[in-house]
Protein backbone atom coordinates (compact mmCIF):
# COMPACT_ATOMS: atom_id res chain seq x y z
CA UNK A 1 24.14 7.37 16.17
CA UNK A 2 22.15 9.50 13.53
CA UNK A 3 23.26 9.29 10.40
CA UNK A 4 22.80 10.88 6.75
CA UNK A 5 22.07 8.88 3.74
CA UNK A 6 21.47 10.51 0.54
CA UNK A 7 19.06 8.78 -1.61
CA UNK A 8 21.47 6.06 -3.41
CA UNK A 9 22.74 4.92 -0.36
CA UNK A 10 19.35 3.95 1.74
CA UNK A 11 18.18 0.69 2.15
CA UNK A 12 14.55 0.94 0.76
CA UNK A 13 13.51 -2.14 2.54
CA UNK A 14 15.17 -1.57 6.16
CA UNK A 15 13.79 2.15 5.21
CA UNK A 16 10.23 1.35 4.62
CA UNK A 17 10.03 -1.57 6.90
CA UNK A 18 10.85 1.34 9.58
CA UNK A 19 7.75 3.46 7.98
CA UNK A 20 5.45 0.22 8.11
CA UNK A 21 6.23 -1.17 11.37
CA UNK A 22 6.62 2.62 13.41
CA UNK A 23 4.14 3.55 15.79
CA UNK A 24 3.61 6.63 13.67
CA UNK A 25 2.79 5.50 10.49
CA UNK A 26 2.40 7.70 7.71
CA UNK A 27 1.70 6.98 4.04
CA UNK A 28 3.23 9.91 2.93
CA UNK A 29 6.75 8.94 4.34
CA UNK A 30 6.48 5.51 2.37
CA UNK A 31 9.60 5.32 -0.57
CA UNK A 32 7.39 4.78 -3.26
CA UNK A 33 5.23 7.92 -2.10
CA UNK A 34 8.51 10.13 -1.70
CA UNK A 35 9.38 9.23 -5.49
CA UNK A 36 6.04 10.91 -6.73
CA UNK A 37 5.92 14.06 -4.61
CA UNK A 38 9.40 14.88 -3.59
CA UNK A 39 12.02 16.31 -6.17
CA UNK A 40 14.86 15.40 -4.22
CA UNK A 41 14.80 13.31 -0.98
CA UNK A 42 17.32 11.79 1.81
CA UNK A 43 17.19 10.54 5.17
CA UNK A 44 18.75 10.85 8.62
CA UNK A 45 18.61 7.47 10.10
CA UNK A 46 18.82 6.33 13.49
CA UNK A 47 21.59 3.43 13.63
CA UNK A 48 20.17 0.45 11.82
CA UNK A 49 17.13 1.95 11.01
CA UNK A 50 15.43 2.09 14.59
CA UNK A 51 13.47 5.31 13.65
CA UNK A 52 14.04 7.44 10.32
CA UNK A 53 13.44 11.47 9.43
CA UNK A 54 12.91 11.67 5.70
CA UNK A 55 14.65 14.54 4.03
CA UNK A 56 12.66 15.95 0.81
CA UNK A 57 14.51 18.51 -0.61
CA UNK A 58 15.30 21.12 -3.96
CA UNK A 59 18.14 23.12 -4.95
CA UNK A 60 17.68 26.69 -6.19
CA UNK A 61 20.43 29.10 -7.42
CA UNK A 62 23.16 26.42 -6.00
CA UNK A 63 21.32 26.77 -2.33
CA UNK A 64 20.14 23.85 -1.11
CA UNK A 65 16.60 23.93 1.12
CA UNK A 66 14.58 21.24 2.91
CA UNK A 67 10.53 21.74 2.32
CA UNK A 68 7.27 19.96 2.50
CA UNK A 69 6.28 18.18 -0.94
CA UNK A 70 2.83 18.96 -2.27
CA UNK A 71 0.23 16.89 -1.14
CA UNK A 72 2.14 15.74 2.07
CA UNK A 73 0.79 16.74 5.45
CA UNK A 74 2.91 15.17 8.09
CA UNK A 75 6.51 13.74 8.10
CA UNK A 76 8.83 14.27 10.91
CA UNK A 77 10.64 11.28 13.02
CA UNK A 78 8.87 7.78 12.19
CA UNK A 79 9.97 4.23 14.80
CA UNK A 80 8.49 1.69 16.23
CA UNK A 81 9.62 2.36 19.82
CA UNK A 82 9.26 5.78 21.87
CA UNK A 83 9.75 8.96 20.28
CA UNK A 84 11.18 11.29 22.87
CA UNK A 85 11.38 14.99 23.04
CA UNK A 86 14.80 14.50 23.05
CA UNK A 87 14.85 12.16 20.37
CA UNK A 88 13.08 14.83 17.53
CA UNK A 89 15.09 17.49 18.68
CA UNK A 90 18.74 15.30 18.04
CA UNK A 91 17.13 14.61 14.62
CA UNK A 92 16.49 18.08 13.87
CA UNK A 93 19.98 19.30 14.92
CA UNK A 94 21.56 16.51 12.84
CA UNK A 95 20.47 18.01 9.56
CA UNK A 96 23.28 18.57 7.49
CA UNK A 97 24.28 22.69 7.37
CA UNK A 98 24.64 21.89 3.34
CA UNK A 99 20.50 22.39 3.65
CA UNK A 100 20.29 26.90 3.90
CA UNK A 101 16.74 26.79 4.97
CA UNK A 102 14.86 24.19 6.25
CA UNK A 103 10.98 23.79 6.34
CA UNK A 104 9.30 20.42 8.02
CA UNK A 105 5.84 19.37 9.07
CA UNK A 106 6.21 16.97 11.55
CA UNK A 107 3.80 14.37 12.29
CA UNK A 108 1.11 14.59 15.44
CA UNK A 109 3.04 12.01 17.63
CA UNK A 110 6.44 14.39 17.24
CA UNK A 111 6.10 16.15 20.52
CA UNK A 112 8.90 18.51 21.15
CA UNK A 113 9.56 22.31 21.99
CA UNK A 114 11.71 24.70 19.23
CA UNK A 115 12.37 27.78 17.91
CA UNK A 116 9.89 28.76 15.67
CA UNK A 117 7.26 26.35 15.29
CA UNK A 118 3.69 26.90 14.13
CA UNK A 119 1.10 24.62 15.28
CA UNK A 120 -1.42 23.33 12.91
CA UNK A 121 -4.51 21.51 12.62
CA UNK A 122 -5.77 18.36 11.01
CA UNK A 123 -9.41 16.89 12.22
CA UNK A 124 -9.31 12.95 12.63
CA UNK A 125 -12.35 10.31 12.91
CA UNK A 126 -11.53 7.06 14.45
CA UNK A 127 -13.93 4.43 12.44
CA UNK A 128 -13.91 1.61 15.71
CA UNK A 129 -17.02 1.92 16.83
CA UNK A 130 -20.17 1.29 14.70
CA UNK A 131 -21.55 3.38 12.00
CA UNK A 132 -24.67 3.45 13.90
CA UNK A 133 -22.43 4.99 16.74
CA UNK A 134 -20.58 7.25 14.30
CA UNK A 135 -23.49 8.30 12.87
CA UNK A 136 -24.84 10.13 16.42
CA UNK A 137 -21.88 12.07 15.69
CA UNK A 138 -22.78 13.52 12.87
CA UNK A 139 -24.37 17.04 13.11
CA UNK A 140 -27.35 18.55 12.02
CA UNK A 141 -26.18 19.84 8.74
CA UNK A 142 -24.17 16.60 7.92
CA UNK A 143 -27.15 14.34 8.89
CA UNK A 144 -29.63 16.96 6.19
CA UNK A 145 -26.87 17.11 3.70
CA UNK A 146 -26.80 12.90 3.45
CA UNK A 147 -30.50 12.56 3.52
CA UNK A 148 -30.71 14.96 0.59
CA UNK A 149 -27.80 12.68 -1.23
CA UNK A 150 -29.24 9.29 -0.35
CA UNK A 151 -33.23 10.75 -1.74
CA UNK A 152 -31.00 11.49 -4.94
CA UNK A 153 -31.81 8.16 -7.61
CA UNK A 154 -29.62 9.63 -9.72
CA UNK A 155 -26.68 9.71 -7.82
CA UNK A 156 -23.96 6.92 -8.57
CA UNK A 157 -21.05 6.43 -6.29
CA UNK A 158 -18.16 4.22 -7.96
CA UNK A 159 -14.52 3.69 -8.20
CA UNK A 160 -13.31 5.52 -11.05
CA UNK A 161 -10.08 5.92 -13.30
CA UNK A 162 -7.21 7.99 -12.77
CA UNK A 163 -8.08 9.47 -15.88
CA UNK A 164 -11.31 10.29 -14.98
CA UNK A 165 -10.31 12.19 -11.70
CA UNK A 166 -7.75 14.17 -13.38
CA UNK A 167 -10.07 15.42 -15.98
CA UNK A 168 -12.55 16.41 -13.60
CA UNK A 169 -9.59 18.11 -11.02
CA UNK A 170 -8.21 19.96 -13.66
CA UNK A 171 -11.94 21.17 -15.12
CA UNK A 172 -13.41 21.95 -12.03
CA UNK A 173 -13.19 25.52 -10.43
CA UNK A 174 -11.67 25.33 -7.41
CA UNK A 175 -11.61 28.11 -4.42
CA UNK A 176 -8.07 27.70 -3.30
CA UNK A 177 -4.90 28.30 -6.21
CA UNK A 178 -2.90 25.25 -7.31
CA UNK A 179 0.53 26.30 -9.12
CA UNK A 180 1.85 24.21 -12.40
CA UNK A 181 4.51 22.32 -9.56
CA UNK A 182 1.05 20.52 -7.81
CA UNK A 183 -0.73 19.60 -10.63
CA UNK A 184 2.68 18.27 -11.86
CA UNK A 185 3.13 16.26 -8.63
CA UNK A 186 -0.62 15.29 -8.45
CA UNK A 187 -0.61 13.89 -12.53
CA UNK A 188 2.72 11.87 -11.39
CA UNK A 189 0.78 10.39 -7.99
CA UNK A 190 -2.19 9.23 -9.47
CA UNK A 191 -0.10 7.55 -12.46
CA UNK A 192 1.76 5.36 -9.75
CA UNK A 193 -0.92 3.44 -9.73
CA UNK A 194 0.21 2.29 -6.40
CA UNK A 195 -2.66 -0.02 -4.26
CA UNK A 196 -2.81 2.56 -1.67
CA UNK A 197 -4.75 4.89 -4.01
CA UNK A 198 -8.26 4.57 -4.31
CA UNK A 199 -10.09 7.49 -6.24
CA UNK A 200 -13.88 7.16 -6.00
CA UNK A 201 -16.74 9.52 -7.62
CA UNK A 202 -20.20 10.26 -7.66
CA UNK A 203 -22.01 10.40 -11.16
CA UNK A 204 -25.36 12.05 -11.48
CA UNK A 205 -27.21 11.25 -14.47
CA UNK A 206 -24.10 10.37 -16.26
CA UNK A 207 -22.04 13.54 -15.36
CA UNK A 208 -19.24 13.51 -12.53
CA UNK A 209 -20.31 15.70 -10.00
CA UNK A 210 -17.59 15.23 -7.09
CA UNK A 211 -14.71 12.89 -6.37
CA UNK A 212 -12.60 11.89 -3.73
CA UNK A 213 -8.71 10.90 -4.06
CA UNK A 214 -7.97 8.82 -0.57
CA UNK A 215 -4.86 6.87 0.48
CA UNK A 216 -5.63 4.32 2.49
CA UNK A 217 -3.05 2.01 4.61
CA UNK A 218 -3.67 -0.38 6.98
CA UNK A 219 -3.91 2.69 9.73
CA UNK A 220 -5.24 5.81 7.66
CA UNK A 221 -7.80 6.88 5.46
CA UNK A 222 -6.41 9.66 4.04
CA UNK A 223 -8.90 12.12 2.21
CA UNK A 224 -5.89 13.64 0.17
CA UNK A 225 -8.07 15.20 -2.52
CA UNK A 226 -11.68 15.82 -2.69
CA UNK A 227 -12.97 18.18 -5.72
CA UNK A 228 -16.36 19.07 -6.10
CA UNK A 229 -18.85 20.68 -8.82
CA UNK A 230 -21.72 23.26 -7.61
CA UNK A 231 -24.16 21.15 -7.86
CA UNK A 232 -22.14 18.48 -6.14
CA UNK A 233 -21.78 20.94 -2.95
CA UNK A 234 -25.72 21.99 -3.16
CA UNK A 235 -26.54 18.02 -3.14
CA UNK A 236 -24.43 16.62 -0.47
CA UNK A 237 -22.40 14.44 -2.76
CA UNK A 238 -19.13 14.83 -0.57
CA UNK A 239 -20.57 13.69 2.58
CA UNK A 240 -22.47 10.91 0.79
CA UNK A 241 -18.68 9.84 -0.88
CA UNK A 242 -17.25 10.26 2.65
CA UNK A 243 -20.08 8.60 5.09
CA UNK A 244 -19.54 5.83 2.30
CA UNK A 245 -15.79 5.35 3.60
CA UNK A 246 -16.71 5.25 6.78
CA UNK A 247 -19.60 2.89 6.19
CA UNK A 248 -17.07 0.51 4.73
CA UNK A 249 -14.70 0.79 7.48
CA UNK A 250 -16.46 0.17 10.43
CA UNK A 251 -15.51 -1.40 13.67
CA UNK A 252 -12.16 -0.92 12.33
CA UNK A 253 -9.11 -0.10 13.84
CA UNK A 254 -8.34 2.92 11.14
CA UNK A 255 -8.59 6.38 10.88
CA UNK A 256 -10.35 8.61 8.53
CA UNK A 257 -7.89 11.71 8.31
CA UNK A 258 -9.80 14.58 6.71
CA UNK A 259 -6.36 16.23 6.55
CA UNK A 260 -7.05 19.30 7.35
CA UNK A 261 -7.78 22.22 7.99
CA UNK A 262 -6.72 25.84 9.09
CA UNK A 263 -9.04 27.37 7.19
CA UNK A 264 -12.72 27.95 9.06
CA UNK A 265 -15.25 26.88 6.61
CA UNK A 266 -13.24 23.39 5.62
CA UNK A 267 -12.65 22.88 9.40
CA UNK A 268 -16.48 23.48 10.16
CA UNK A 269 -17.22 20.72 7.49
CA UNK A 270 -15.03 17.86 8.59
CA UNK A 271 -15.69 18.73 12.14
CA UNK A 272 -19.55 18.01 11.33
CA UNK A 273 -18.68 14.37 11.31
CA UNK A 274 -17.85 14.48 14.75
CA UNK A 275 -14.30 14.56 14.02
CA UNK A 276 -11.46 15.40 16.60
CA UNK A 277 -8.75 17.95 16.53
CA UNK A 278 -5.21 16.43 15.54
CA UNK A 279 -1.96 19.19 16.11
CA UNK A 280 0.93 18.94 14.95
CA UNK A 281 4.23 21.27 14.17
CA UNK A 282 5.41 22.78 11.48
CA UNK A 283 9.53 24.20 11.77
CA UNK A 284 10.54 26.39 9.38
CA UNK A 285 14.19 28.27 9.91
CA UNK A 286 17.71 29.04 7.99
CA UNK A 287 20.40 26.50 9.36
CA UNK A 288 23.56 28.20 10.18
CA UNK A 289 26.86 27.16 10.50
């Protein structure tokens, strides 16, 4: 039986012993990761705990909606067994009608068919071969981009503070429009501290030039947050923080998720690694009695 549990009823450690353990992990589903990003969240949960749907949600005007936190690409139905068709759909339908409008992206292993969904894109490099191997991948422009980084002397690539990143994010002119609501969310991610987190950054000749915010679990390596000056994108210091990761995390059994994206340029980019296409489903519709 699916149940709903709002937030001070779960069991955190059934709960994200479900999120570990599934066969669908994702970071962003973890409690602690809900707590920085979501304003509000529940869960629908799948007797005891046998697969979970995490339920982030706001309340405007006394209407209650269900929507996908900044800085979270995938949720959906986690579990360590199967996850039918059948299975996301009786999930879906078992969100309470108290939610007016409900908006999910569901993770790449949530196969199903409904009413309304929009599939998306996300570009994915398994790192278990070697980086010899992954290398070949690489393109043309990615392989003359990392030869003009690793010629660069001055170039320093480090693990940095979350102070540091945050000073550069919020300095550095970006090409895409981040509202008050995702800085807000960002400031109170990278201030979890959490181990998960691991911001690195390239100085050249004492001055940040690009940075990279990843998560990494023992499955993903997220590349949540990557920020850039001009002279970091004329210099290839991007791909030189990026073949680093994979350098690192060779003959592994993780993935580096470029998370993302639908928009041509970016998706040119992470494709030159020799990344693969990931879909997955995003629902959006008003629940009606």
């Amino acid at each position: 039986m699916i149940r709903y549990l709002k937030n001070n009823e779960i069991d955190l450690t059934k709960y994200d012993t479900c999120i570990k353990t599934s066969i669908n992990s994702r970071i962003y589903a973890f409690s602690w990761y809900l707590d920085c990003v979501a304003d509000n969240w529940d869960i629908l949960v799948l007797n005891d705990y046998e697969a979970v749907m995490p339920l982030p949600w706001r309340q405007k005007y006394f209407i209650k909606y269900i929507y996908p936190p900044a800085w979270t690409q995938q949720l959906g139905v986690f579990s360590s067994n199967e996850i039918s068709e059948k299975l996301v759909l009786d999930f879906i339908h078992a969100i309470p009608k108290k939610f007016k409008k409900i908006t999910i992206q569901f993770n790449s292993e949530n196969i199903f068919q409904y009413k309304n969904v929009i599939e998306r894109v996300n570009y994915v490099l398994p790192l278990n071969k070697s980086y010899s191997e992954i290398y070949k991948g690489f393109n043309q422009n990615r392989k003359r981009d990392l030869k003009k980084a690793l010629k660069n002397n001055n170039a320093k690539i480090k693990t940095i503070s979350s102070k540091e990143f945050l000073d550069f994010y919020l300095n550095v002119p970006k090409n895409y429009a981040v509202n008050k609501n995702q800085i807000e969310t960002l400031m109170k991610l990278v201030s979890s501290k959490n181990d998960a987190i691991q911001i690195v950054g390239i100085y050249n000749a004492g001055i940040l030039e690009a940075s990279i915010l990843f998560l990494i679990d023992t499955n993903r390596i997220i590349n949540l947050v990557p920020v850039t000056t001009d002279f970091g994108k004329e210099n290839g210091l991007t791909t030189l923080i990026l073949n680093n990761m994979i350098k690192n995390h060779e003959n592994s059994t993780k993935i580096l998720d470029f998370e993302g994206s639908m928009i041509e340029g970016v998706a040119s980019f992470y494709e030159s690694f020799g990344a693969e296409k990931e879909f997955y489903k995003l629902i959006s519709f008003v629940n009606v009695i």
